[in-house]
C-alpha atoms as a PDB file:
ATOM      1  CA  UNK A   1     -26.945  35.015  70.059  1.00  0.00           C
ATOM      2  CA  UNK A   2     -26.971  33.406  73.911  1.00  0.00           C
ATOM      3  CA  UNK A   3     -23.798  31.352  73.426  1.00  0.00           C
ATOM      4  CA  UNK A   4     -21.799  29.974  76.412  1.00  0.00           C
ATOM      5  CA  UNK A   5     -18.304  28.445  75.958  1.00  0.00           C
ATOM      6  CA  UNK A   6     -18.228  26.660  79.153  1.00  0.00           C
ATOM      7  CA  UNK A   7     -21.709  25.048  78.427  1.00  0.00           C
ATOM      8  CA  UNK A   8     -20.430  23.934  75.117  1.00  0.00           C
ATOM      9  CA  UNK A   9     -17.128  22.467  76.770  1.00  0.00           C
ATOM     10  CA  UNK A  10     -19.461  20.818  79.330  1.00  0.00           C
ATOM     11  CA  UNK A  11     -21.426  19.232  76.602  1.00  0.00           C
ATOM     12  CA  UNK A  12     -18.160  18.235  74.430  1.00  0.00           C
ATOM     13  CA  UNK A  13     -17.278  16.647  77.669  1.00  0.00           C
ATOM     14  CA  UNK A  14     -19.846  14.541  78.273  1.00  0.00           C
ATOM     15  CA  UNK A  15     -20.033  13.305  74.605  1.00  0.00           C
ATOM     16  CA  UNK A  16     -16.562  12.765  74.891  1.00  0.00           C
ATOM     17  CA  UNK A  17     -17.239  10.323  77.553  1.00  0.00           C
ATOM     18  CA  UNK A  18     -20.118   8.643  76.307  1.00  0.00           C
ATOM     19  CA  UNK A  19     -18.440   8.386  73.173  1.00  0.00           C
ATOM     20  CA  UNK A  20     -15.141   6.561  74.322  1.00  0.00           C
ATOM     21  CA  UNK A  21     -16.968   4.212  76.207  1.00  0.00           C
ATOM     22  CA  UNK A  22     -19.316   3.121  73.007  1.00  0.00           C
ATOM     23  CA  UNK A  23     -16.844   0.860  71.037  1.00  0.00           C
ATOM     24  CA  UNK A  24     -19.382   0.071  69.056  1.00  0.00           C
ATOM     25  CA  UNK A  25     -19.935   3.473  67.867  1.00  0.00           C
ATOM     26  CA  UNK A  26     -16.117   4.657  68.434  1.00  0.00           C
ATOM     27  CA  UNK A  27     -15.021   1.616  65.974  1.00  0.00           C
ATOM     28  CA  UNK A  28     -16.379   3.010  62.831  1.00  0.00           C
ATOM     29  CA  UNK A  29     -13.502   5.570  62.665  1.00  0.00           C
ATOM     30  CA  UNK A  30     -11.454   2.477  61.421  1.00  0.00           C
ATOM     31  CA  UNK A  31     -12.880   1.998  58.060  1.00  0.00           C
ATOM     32  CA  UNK A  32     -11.824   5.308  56.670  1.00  0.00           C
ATOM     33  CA  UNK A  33      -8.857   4.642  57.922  1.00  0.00           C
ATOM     34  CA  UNK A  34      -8.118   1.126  57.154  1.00  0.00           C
ATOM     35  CA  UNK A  35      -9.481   1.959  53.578  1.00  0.00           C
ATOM     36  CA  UNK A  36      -7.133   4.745  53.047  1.00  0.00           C
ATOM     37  CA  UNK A  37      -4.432   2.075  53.611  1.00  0.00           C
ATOM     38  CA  UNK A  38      -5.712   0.022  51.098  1.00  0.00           C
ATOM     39  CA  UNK A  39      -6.386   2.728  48.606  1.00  0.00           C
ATOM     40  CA  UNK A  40      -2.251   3.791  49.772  1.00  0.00           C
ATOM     41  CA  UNK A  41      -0.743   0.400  49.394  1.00  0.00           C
ATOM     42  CA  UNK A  42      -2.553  -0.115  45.726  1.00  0.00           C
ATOM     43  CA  UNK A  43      -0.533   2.647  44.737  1.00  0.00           C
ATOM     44  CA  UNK A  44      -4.217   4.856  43.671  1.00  0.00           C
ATOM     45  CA  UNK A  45      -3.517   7.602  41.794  1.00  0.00           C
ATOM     46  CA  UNK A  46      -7.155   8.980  40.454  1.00  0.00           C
ATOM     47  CA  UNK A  47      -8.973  11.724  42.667  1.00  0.00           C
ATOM     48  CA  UNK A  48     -12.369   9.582  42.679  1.00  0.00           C
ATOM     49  CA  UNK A  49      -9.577   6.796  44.770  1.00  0.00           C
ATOM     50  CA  UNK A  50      -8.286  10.073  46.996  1.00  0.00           C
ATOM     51  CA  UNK A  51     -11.969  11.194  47.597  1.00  0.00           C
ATOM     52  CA  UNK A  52     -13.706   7.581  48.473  1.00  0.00           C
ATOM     53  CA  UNK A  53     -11.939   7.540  51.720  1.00  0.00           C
ATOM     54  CA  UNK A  54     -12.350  10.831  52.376  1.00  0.00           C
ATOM     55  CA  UNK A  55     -16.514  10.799  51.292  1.00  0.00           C
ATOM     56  CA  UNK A  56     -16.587   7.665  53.636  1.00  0.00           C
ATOM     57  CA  UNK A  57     -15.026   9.837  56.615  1.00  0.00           C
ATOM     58  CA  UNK A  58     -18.081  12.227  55.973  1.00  0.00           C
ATOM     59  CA  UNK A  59     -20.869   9.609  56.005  1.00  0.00           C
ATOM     60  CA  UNK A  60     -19.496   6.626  58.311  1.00  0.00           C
ATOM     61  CA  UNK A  61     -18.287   8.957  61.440  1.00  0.00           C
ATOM     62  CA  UNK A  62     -19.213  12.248  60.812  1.00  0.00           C
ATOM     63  CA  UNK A  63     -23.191  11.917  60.063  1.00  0.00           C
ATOM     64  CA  UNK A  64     -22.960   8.396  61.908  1.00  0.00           C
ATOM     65  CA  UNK A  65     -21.361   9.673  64.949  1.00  0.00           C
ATOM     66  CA  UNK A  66     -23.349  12.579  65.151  1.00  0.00           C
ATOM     67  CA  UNK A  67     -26.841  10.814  64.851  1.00  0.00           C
ATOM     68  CA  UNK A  68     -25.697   8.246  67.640  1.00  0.00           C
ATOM     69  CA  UNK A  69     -24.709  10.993  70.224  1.00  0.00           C
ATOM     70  CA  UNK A  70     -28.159  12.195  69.180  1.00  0.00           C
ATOM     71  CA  UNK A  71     -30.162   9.010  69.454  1.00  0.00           C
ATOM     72  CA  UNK A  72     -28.608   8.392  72.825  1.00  0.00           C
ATOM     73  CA  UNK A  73     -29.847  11.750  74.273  1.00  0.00           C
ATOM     74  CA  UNK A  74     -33.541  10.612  73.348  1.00  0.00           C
ATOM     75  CA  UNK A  75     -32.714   6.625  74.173  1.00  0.00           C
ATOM     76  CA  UNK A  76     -31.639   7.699  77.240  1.00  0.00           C
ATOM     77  CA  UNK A  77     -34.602  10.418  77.821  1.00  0.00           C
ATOM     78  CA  UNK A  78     -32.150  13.483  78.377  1.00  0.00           C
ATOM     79  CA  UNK A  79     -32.414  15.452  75.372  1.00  0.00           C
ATOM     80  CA  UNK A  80     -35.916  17.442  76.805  1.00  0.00           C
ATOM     81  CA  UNK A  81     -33.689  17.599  80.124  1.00  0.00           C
ATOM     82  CA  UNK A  82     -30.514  18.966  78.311  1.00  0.00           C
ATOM     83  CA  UNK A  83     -32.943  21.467  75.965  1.00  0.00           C
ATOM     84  CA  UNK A  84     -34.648  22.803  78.984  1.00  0.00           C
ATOM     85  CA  UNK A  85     -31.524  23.051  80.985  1.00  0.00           C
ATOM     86  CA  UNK A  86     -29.600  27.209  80.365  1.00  0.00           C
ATOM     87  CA  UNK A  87     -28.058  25.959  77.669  1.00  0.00           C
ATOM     88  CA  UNK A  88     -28.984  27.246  74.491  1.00  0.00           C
ATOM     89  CA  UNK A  89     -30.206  25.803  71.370  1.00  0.00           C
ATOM     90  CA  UNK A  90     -26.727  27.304  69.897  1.00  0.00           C
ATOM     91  CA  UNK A  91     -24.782  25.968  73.180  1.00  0.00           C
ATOM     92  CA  UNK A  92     -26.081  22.356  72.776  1.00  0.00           C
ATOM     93  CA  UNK A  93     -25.918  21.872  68.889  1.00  0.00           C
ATOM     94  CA  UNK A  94     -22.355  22.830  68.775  1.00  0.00           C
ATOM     95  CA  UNK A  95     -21.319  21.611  71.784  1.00  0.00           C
ATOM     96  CA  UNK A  96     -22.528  18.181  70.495  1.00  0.00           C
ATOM     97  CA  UNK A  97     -21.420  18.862  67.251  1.00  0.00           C
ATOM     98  CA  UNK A  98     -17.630  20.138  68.260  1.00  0.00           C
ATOM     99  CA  UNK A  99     -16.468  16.087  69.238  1.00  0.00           C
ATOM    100  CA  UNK A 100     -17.783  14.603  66.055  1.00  0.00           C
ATOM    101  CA  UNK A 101     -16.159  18.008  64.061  1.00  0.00           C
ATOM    102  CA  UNK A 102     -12.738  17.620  65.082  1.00  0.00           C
ATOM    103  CA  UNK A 103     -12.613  13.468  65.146  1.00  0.00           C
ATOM    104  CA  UNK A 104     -13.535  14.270  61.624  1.00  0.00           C
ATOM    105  CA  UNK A 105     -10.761  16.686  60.839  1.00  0.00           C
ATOM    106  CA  UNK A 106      -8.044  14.365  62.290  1.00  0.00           C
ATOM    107  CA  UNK A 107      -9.479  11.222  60.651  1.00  0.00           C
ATOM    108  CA  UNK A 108      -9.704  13.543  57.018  1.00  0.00           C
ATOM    109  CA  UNK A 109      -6.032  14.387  57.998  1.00  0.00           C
ATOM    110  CA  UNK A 110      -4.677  10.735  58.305  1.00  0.00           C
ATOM    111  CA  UNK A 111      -6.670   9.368  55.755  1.00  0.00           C
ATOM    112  CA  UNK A 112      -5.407  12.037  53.642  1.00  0.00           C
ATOM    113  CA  UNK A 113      -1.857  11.201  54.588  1.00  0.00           C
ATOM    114  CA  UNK A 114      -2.576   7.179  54.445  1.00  0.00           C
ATOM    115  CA  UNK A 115      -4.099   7.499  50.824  1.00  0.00           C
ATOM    116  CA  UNK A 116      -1.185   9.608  49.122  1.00  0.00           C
ATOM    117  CA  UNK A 117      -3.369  12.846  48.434  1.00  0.00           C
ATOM    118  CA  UNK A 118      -1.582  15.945  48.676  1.00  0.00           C
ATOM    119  CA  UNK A 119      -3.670  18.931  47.647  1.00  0.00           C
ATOM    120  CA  UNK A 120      -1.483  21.445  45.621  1.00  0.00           C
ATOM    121  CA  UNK A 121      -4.296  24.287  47.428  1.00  0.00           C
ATOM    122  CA  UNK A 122      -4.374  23.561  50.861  1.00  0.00           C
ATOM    123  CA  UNK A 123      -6.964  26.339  52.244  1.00  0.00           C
ATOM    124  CA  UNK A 124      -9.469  25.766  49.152  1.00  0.00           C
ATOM    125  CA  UNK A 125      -9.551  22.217  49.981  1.00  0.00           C
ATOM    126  CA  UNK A 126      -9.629  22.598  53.822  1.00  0.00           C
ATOM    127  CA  UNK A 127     -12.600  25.361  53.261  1.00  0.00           C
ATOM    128  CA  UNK A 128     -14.487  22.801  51.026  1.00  0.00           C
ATOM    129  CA  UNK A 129     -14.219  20.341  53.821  1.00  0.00           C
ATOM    130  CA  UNK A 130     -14.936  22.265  56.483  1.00  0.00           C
ATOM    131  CA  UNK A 131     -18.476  23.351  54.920  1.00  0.00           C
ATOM    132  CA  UNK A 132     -18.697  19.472  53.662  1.00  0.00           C
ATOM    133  CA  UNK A 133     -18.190  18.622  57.040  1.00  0.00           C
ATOM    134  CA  UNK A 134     -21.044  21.441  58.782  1.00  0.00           C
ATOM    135  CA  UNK A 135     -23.402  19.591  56.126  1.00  0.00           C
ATOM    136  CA  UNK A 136     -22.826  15.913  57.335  1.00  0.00           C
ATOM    137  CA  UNK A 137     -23.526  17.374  61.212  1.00  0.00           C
ATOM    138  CA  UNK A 138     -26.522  18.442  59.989  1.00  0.00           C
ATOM    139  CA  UNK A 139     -27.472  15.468  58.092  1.00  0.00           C
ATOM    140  CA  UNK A 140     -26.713  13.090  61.461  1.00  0.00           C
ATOM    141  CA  UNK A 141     -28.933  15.557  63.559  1.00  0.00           C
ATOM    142  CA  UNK A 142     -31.543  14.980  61.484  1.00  0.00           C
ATOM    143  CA  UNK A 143     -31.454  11.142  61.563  1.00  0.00           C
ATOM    144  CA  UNK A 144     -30.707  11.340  64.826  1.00  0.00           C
ATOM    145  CA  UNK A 145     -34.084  13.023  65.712  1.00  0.00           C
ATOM    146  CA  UNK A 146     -35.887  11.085  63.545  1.00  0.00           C
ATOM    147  CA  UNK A 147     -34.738   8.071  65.602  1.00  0.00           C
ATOM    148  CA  UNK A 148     -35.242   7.271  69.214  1.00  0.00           C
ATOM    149  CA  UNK A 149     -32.191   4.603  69.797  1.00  0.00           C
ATOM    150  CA  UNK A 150     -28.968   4.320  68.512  1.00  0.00           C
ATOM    151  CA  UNK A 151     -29.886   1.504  66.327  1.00  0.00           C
ATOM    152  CA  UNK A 152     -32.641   2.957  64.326  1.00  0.00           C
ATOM    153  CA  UNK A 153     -30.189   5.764  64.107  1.00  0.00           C
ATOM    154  CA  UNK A 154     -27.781   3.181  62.472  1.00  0.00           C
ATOM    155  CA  UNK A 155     -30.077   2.375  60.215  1.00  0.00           C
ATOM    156  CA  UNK A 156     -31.394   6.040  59.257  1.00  0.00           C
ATOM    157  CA  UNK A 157     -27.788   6.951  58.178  1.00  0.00           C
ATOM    158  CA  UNK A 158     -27.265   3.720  55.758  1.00  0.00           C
ATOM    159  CA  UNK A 159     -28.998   5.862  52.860  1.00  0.00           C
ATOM    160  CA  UNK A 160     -26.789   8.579  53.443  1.00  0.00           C
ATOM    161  CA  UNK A 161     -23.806   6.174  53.119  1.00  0.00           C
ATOM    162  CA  UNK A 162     -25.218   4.560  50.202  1.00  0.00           C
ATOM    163  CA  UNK A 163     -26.281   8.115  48.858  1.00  0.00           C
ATOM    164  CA  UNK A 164     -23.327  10.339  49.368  1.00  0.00           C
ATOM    165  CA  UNK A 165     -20.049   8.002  49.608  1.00  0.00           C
ATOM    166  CA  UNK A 166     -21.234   6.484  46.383  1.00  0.00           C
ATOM    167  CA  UNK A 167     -23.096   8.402  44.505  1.00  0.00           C
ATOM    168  CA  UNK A 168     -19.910   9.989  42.759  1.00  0.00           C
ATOM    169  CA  UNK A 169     -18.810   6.743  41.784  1.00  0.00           C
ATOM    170  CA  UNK A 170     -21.793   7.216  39.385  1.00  0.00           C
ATOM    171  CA  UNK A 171     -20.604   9.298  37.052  1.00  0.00           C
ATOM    172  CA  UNK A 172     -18.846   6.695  35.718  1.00  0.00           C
ATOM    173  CA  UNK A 173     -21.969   5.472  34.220  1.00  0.00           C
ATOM    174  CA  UNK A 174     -21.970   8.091  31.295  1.00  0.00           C
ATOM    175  CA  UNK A 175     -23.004  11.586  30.990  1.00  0.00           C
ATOM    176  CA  UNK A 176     -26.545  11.109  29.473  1.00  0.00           C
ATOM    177  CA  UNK A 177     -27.660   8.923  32.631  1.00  0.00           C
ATOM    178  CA  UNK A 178     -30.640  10.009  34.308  1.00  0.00           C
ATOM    179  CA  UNK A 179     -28.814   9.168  37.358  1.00  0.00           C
ATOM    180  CA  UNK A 180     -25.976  11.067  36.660  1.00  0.00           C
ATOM    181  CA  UNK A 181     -27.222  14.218  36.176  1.00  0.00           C
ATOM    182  CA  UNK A 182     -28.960  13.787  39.659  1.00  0.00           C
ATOM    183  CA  UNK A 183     -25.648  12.693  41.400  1.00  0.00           C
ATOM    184  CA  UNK A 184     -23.839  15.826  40.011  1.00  0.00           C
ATOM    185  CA  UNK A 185     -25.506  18.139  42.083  1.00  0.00           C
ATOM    186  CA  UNK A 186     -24.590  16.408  45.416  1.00  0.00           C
ATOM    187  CA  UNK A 187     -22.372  18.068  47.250  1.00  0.00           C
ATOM    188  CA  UNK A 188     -19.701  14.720  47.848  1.00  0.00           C
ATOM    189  CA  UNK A 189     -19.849  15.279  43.396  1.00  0.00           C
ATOM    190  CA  UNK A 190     -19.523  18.660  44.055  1.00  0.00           C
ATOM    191  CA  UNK A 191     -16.758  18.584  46.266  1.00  0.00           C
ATOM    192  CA  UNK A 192     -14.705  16.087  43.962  1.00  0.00           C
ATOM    193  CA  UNK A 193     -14.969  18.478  41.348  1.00  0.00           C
ATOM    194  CA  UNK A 194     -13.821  21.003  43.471  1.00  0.00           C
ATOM    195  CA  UNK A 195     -10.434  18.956  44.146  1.00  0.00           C
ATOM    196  CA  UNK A 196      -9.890  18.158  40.741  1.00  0.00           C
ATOM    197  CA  UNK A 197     -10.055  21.518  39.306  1.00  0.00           C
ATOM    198  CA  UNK A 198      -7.971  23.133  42.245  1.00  0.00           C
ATOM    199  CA  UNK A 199      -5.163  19.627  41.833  1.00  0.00           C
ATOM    200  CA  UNK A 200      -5.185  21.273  38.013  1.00  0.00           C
ATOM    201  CA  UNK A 201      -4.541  24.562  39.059  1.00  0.00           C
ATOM    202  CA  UNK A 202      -8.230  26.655  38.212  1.00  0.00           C
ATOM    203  CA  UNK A 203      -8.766  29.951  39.469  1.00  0.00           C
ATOM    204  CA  UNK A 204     -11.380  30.706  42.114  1.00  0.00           C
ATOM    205  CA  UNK A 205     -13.897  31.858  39.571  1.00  0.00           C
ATOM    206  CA  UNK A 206     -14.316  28.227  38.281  1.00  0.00           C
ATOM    207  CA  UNK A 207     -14.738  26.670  41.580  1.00  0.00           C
ATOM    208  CA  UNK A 208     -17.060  28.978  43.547  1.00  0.00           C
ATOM    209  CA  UNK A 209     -20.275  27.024  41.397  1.00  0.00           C
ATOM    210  CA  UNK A 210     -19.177  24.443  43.209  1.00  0.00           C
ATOM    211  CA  UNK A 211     -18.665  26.166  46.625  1.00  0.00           C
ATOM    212  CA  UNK A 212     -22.068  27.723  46.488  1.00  0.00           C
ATOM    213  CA  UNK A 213     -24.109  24.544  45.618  1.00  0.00           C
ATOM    214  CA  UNK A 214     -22.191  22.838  49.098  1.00  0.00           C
ATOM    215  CA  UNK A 215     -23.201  25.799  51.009  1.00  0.00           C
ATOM    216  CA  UNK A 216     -26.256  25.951  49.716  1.00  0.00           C
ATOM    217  CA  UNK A 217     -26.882  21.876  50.528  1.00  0.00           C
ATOM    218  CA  UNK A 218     -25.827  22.751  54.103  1.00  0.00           C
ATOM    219  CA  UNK A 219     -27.458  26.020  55.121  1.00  0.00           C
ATOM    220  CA  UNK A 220     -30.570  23.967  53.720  1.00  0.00           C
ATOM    221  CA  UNK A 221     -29.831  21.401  56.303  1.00  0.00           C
ATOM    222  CA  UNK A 222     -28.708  23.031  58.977  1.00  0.00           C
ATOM    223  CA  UNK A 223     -32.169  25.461  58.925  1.00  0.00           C
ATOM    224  CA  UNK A 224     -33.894  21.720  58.967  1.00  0.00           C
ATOM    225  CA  UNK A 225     -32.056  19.915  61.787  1.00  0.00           C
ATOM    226  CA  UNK A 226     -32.456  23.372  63.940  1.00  0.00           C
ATOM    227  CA  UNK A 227     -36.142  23.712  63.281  1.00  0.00           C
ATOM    228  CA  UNK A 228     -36.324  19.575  63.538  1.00  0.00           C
ATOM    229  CA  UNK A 229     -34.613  19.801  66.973  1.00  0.00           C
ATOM    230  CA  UNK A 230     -37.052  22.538  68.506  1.00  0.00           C
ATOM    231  CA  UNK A 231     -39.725  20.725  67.634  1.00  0.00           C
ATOM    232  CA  UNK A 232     -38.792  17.192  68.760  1.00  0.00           C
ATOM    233  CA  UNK A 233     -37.461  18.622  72.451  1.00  0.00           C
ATOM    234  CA  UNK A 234     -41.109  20.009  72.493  1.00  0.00           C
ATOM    235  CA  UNK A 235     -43.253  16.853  71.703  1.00  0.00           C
ATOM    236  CA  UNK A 236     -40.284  14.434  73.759  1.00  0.00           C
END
């Protein structure tokens, strides 16, 4: 694998940059955030109230964020440019994939912290989000390529908001719902479970269904948003 650390700092960097001046990308980390407050001051005690803020962090900066700093690159007609340059394929998806990655661990953190959850397993949770996380990079790749400005790319993440922040909040509906069964196997469901089984103290056994349907959603997109990217640098 032709990976270069200082390529992938020089490519954090410059997202970095372009990111801080972008308010109007940069503001969305607010809502988790300002929601977690809410959820905090209301005194929520259910895992579904824990896990809406945290679902929201995924969706509204994490696959947002990510599809923007994509868009831009093919707004701005750099990507070809950047994929043609020595970097990598490896160097430039993680180097543009490292700034959304850890604004998403620090705003996971805080809303965490904000909303009153305190996992009683630490490293299964923080495992579970990290692959949750990998998935949503992917996922704002994709609509990123699919979109040639930062505004379509707005617009190509709202189903994913709609999709994955809410679609737990479905179960709610009953257990013989058409649409429930469907919602179970996404991995924001998937990842609820997870926390509630580890906040009641399972064993590893009865989680790693769970684990392996995540991984499973994000190797599947991460294999698209690679072979996606290729081919869009080729045909910019």
């Amino acid at each position: 694998m032709n990976m270069s650390m200082k390529r992938i700092q020089a490519i954090f960097v410059k997202d970095y940059k372009e990111f801080s001046r972008n308010y109007a990308v940069s503001s969305v980390i607010l809502m988790p955030i300002i929601l977690a407050i809410f959820y905090g001051r209301i005194g929520s005690t259910s895992m579904d109230m824990y896990f809406f803020p945290i679902n929201m962090t995924f969706s509204m900066v994490t696959a947002y964020i990510q599809a923007c700093l994509i868009a831009e690159e093919k707004e701005r007609n750099t990507l070809r440019g950047l994929m043609m340059s020595p970097a990598s394929t490896v160097d430039i998806l993680l180097g543009k994939s490292l700034l959304v990655f850890l604004t998403t661990a620090v705003i996971l953190a805080l809303s965490s912290y904000l909303v009153g959850y305190t996992p009683n397993d630490i490293i299964t949770i923080s495992i579970a989000l990290a692959i949750s996380a990998v998935f949503y990079l992917a996922l704002g790749t994709i609509c990123g390529l699919f979109t040639k400005s930062i505004m379509e790319a707005s617009l190509a993440v709202l189903p994913v908001m709609v999709i994955f922040t809410f679609g737990p909040l479905a179960i709610t509906l009953g257990e013989s719902n058409i649409l429930v069964k469907l919602v179970e196997w996404l991995p924001s469901t998937q990842l609820l479970k997870i926390a509630e089984l580890s906040q009641a103290g399972a064993n590893y056994s009865e989680l790693i269904s769970a684990f392996i349907i995540i991984t499973v959603w994000t190797i599947i997109a991460v294999i698209i948003s690679i072979i996606l990217f290729k081919k869009r640098t080729k045909d910019e």
